[in-house]
C-alpha atoms as a PDB file:
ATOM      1  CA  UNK A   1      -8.865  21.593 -17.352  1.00  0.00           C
ATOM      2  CA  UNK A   2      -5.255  22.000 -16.760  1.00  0.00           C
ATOM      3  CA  UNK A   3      -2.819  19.847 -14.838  1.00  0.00           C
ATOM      4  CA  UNK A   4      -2.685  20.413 -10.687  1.00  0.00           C
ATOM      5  CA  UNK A   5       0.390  19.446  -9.555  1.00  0.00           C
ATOM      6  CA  UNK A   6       0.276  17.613  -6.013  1.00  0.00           C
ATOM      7  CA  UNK A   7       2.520  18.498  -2.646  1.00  0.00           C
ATOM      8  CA  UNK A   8       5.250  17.085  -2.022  1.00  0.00           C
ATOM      9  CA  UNK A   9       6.465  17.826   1.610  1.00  0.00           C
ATOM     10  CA  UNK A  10      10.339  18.348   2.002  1.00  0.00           C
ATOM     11  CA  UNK A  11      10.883  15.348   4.203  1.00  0.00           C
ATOM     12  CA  UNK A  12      14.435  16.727   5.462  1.00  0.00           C
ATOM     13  CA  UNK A  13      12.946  19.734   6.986  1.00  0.00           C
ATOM     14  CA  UNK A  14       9.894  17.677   8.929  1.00  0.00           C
ATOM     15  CA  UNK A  15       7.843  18.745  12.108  1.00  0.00           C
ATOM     16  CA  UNK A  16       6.606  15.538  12.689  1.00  0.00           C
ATOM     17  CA  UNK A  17       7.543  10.982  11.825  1.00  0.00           C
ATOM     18  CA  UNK A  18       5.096   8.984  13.345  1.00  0.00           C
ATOM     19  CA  UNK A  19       5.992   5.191  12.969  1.00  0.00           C
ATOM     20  CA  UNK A  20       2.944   2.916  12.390  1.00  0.00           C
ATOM     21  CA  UNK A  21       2.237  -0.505  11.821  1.00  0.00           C
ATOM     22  CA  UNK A  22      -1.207  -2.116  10.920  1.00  0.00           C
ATOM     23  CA  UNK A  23      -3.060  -5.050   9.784  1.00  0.00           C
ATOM     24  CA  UNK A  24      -5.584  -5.653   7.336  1.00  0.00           C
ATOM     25  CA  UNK A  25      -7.905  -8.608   6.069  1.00  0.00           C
ATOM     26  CA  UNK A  26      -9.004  -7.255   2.653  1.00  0.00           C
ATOM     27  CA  UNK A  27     -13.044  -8.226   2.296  1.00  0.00           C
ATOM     28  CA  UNK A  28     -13.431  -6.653  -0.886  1.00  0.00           C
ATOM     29  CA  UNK A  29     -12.249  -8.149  -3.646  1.00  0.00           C
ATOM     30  CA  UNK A  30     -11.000  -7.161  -7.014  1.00  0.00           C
ATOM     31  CA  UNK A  31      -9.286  -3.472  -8.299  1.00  0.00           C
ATOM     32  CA  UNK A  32     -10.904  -2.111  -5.838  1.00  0.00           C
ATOM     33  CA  UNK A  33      -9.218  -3.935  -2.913  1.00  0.00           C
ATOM     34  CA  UNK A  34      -9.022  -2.029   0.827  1.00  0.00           C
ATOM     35  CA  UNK A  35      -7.070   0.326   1.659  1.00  0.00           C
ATOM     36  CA  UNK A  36      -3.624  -0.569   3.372  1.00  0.00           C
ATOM     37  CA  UNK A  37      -2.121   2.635   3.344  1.00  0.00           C
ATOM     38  CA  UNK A  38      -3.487   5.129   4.545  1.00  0.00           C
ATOM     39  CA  UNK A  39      -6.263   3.001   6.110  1.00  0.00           C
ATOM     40  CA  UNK A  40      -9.355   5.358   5.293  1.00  0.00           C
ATOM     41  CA  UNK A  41      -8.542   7.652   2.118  1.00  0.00           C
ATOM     42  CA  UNK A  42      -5.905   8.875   0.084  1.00  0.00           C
ATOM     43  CA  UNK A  43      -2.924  10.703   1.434  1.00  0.00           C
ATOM     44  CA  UNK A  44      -3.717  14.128   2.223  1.00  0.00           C
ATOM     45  CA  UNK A  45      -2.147  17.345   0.866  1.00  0.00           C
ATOM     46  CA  UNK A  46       0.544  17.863   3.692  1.00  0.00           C
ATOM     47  CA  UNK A  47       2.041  14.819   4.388  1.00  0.00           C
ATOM     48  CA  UNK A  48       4.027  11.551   2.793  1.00  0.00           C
ATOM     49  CA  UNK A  49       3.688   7.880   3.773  1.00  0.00           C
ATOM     50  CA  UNK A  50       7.188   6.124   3.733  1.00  0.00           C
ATOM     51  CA  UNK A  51       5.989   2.786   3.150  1.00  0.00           C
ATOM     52  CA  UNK A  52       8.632   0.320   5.131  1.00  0.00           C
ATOM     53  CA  UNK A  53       6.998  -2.922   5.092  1.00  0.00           C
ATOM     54  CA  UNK A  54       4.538  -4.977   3.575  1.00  0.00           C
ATOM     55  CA  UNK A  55       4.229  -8.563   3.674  1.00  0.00           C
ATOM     56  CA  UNK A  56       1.198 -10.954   3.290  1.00  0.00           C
ATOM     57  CA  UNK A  57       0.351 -14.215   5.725  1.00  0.00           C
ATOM     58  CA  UNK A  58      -1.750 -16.866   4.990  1.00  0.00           C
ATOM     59  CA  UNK A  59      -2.480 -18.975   8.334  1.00  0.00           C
ATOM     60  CA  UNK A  60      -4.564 -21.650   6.395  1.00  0.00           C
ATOM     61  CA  UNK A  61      -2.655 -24.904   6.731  1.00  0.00           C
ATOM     62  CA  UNK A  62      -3.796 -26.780   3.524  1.00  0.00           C
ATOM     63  CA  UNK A  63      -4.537 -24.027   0.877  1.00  0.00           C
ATOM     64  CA  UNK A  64      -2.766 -21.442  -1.142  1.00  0.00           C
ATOM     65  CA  UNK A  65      -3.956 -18.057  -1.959  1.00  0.00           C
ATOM     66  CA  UNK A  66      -3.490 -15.087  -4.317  1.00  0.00           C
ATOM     67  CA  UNK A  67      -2.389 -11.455  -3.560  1.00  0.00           C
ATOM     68  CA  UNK A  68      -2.759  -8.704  -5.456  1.00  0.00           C
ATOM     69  CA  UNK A  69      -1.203  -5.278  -3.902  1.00  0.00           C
ATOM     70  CA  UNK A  70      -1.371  -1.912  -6.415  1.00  0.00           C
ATOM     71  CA  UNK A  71       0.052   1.319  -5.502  1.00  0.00           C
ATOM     72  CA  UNK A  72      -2.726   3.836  -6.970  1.00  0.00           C
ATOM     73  CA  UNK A  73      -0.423   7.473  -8.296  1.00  0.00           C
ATOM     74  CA  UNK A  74      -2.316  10.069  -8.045  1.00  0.00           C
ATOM     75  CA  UNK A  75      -0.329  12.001 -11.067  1.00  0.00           C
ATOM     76  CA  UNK A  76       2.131  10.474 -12.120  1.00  0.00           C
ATOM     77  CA  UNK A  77       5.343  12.568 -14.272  1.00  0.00           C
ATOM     78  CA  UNK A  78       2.042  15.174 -15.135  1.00  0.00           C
ATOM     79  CA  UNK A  79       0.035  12.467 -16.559  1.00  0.00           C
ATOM     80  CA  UNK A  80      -2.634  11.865 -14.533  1.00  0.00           C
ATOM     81  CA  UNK A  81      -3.341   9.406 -12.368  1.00  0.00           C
ATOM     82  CA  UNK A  82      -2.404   5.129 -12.841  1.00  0.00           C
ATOM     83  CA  UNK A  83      -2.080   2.341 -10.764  1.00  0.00           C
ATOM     84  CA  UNK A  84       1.307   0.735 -10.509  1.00  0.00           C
ATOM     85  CA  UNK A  85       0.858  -3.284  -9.500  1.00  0.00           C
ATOM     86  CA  UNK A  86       3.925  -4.267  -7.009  1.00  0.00           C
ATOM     87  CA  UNK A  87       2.341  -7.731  -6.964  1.00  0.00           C
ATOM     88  CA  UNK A  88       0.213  -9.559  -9.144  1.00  0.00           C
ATOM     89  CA  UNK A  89      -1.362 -12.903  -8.146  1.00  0.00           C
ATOM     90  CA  UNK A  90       1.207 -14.215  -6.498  1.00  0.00           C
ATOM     91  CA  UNK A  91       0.745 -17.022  -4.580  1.00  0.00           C
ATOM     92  CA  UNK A  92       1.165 -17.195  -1.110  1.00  0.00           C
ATOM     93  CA  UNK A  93       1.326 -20.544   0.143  1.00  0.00           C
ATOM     94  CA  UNK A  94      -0.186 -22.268   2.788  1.00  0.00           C
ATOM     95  CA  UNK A  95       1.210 -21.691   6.147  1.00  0.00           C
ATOM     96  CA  UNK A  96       3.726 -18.985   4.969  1.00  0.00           C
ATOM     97  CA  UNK A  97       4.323 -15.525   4.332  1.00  0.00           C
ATOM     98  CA  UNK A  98       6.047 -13.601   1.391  1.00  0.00           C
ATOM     99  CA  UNK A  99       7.508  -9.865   1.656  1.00  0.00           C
ATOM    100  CA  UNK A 100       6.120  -7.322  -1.134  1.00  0.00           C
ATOM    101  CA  UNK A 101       7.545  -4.272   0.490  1.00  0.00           C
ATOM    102  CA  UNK A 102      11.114  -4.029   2.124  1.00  0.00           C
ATOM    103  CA  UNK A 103      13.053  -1.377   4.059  1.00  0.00           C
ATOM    104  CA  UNK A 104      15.698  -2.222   1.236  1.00  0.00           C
ATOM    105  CA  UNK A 105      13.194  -0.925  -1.114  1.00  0.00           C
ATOM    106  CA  UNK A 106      10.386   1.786   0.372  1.00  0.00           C
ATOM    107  CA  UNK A 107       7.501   3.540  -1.311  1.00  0.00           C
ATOM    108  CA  UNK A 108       6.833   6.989  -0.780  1.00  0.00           C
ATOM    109  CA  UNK A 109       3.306   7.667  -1.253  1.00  0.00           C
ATOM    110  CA  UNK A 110       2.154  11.581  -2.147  1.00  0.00           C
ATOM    111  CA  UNK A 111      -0.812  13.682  -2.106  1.00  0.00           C
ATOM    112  CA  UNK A 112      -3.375  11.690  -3.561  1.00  0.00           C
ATOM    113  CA  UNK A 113      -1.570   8.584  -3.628  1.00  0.00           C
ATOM    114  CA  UNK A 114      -2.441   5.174  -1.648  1.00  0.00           C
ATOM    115  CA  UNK A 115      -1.587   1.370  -1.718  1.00  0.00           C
ATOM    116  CA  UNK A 116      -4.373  -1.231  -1.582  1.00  0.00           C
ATOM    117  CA  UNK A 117      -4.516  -5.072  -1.799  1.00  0.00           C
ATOM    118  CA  UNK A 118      -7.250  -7.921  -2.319  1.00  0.00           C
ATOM    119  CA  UNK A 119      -6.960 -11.739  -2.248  1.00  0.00           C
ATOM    120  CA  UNK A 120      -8.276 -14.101  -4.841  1.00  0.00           C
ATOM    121  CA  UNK A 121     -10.572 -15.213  -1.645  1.00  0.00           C
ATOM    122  CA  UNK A 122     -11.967 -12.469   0.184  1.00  0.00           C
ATOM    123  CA  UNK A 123     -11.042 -12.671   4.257  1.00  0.00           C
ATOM    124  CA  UNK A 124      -8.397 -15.209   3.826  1.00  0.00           C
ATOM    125  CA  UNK A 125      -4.605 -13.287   4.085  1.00  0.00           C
ATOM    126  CA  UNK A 126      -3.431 -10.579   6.427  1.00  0.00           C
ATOM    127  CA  UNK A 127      -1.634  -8.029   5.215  1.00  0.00           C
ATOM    128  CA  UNK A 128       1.166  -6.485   7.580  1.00  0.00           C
ATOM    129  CA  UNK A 129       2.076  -3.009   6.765  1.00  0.00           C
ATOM    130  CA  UNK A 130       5.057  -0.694   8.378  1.00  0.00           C
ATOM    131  CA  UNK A 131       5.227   2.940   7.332  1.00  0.00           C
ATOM    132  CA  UNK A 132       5.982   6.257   8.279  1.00  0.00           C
ATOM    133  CA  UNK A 133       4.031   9.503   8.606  1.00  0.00           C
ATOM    134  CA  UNK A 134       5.884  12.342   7.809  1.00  0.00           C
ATOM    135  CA  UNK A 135       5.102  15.805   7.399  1.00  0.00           C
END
């Protein structure tokens, strides 16, 4: 089969930003993580996440834990899809928080795109994502 490439919106010319901010408590560990953004499925065909924020908390006052966040593309430069890790087990100590995602430095996620996360402990960080809809 030949090569589909995906939408990508004009984001000057939009109809619509909606500003959102979520949690999430990844139960599933592993590559296949949860979903942090979008929460559900991949990004559909008319629209592009602006990821803002994403940082990680652990609230556990004696032990440290691993995160793991990947940013799945769905084709990347016309060669198919990979998974781009923007952290890899790092630890995120006790009682703290660390920042993977900055409004200094955003993600835009496409058609087909997401990002997704898992701890080295199933239920034990929250993740705390900012992002845009736009479209």
């Amino acid at each position: 089969g030949g090569y589909k490439l995906m939408a990508n919106p004009n984001i000057v010319q939009t109809t619509s930003i909606e500003g959102v901010t979520t949690q999430s408590i990844p139960d599933v560990a592993g590559p296949g993580g949860n979903y942090l953004v979008p929460r559900l499925a991949p990004v559909a065909s008319d629209k592009v996440y602006k990821v803002n924020t994403l940082f990680v908390t652990n609230i556990n006052t004696t032990t440290d834990y691993e995160c793991t966040v990947y940013h799945y593309i769905a084709n990347n430069s016309g060669s198919g899809s990979s998974s781009a890790r923007l952290a890899a087990n790092v630890v995120v100590p006790a009682k703290s928080n660390i920042v993977i995602v900055s409004g200094d430095n955003p993600v835009y996620l496409r058609e087909g795109d997401y990002i997704a996360g898992f701890s080295n402990v199933v239920s034990t960080l929250t993740y705390t994502i900012s992002y845009e809809i736009i479209s």
